[in-house]
Protein backbone atom coordinates (compact mmCIF):
# COMPACT_ATOMS: atom_id res chain seq x y z
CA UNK A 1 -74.35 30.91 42.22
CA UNK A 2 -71.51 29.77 40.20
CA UNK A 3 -70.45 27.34 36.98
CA UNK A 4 -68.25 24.69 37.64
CA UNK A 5 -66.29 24.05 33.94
CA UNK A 6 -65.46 20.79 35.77
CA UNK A 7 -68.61 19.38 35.60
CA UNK A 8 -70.63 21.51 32.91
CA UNK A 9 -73.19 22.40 35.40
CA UNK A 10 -74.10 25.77 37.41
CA UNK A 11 -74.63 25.78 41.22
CA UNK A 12 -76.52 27.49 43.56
CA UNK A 13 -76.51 27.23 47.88
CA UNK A 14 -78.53 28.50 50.74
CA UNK A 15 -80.75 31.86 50.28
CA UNK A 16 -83.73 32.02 52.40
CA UNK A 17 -87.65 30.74 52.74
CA UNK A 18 -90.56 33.19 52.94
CA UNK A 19 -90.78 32.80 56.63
CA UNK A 20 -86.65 33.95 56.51
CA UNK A 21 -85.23 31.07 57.46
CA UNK A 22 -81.44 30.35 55.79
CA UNK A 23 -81.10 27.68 53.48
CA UNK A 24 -78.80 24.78 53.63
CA UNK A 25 -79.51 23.31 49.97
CA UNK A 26 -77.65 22.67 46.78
CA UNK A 27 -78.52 22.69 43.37
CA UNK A 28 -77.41 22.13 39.98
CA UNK A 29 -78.69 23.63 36.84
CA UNK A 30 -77.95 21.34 33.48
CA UNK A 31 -79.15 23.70 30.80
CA UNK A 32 -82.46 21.87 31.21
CA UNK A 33 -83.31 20.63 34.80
CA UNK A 34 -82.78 22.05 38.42
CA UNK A 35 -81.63 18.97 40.66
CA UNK A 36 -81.12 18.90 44.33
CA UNK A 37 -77.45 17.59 45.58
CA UNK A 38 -77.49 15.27 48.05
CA UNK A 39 -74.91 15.43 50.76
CA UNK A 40 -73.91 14.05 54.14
CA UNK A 41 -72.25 16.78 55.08
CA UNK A 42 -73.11 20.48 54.46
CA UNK A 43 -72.26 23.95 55.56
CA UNK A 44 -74.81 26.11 57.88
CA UNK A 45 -77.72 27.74 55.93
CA UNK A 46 -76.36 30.96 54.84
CA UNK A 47 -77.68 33.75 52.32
CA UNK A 48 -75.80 36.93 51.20
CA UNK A 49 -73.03 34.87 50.16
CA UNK A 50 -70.68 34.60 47.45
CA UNK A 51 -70.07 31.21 45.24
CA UNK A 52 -66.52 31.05 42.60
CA UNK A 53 -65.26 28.51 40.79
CA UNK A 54 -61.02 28.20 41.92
CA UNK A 55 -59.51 26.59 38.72
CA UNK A 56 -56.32 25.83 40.98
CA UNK A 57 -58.49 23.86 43.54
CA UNK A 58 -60.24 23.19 40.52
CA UNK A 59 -63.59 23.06 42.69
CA UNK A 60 -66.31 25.63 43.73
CA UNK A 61 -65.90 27.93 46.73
CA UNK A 62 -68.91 29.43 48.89
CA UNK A 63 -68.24 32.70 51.31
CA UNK A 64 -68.67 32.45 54.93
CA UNK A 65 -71.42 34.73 55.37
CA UNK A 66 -74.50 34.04 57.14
């Protein structure tokens, strides 16, 4: 989980279902509302992983674990 100061907004991908299956899903937190992020492309379901915000990329970064 991480905020992005770029767009206001805290993320959070992957984790895992009750039946332990890795997640593949992003979502945004507003202050208010939890929405899902749409994507074409997405990275393998992971959990244990790490999420920062790079201000030099000036975008969010996500770990490689699985």
């Amino acid at each position: 989980m991480a905020f992005c100061p770029a767009t206001g907004k805290t993320y959070v991908f992957g984790g895992q279902d009750n039946n332990g299956v890795s997640l593949d899903d992003l979502w945004e937190w507003d202050g208010t509302t939890w929405s899902e992020v749409a994507g074409d492309v997405r990275p393998s379901g992971r959990m244990n992983a790490a999420m920062a915000y790079d201000p030099f990329r000036k975008s969010l970064i996500c770990s490689a674990a699985r």
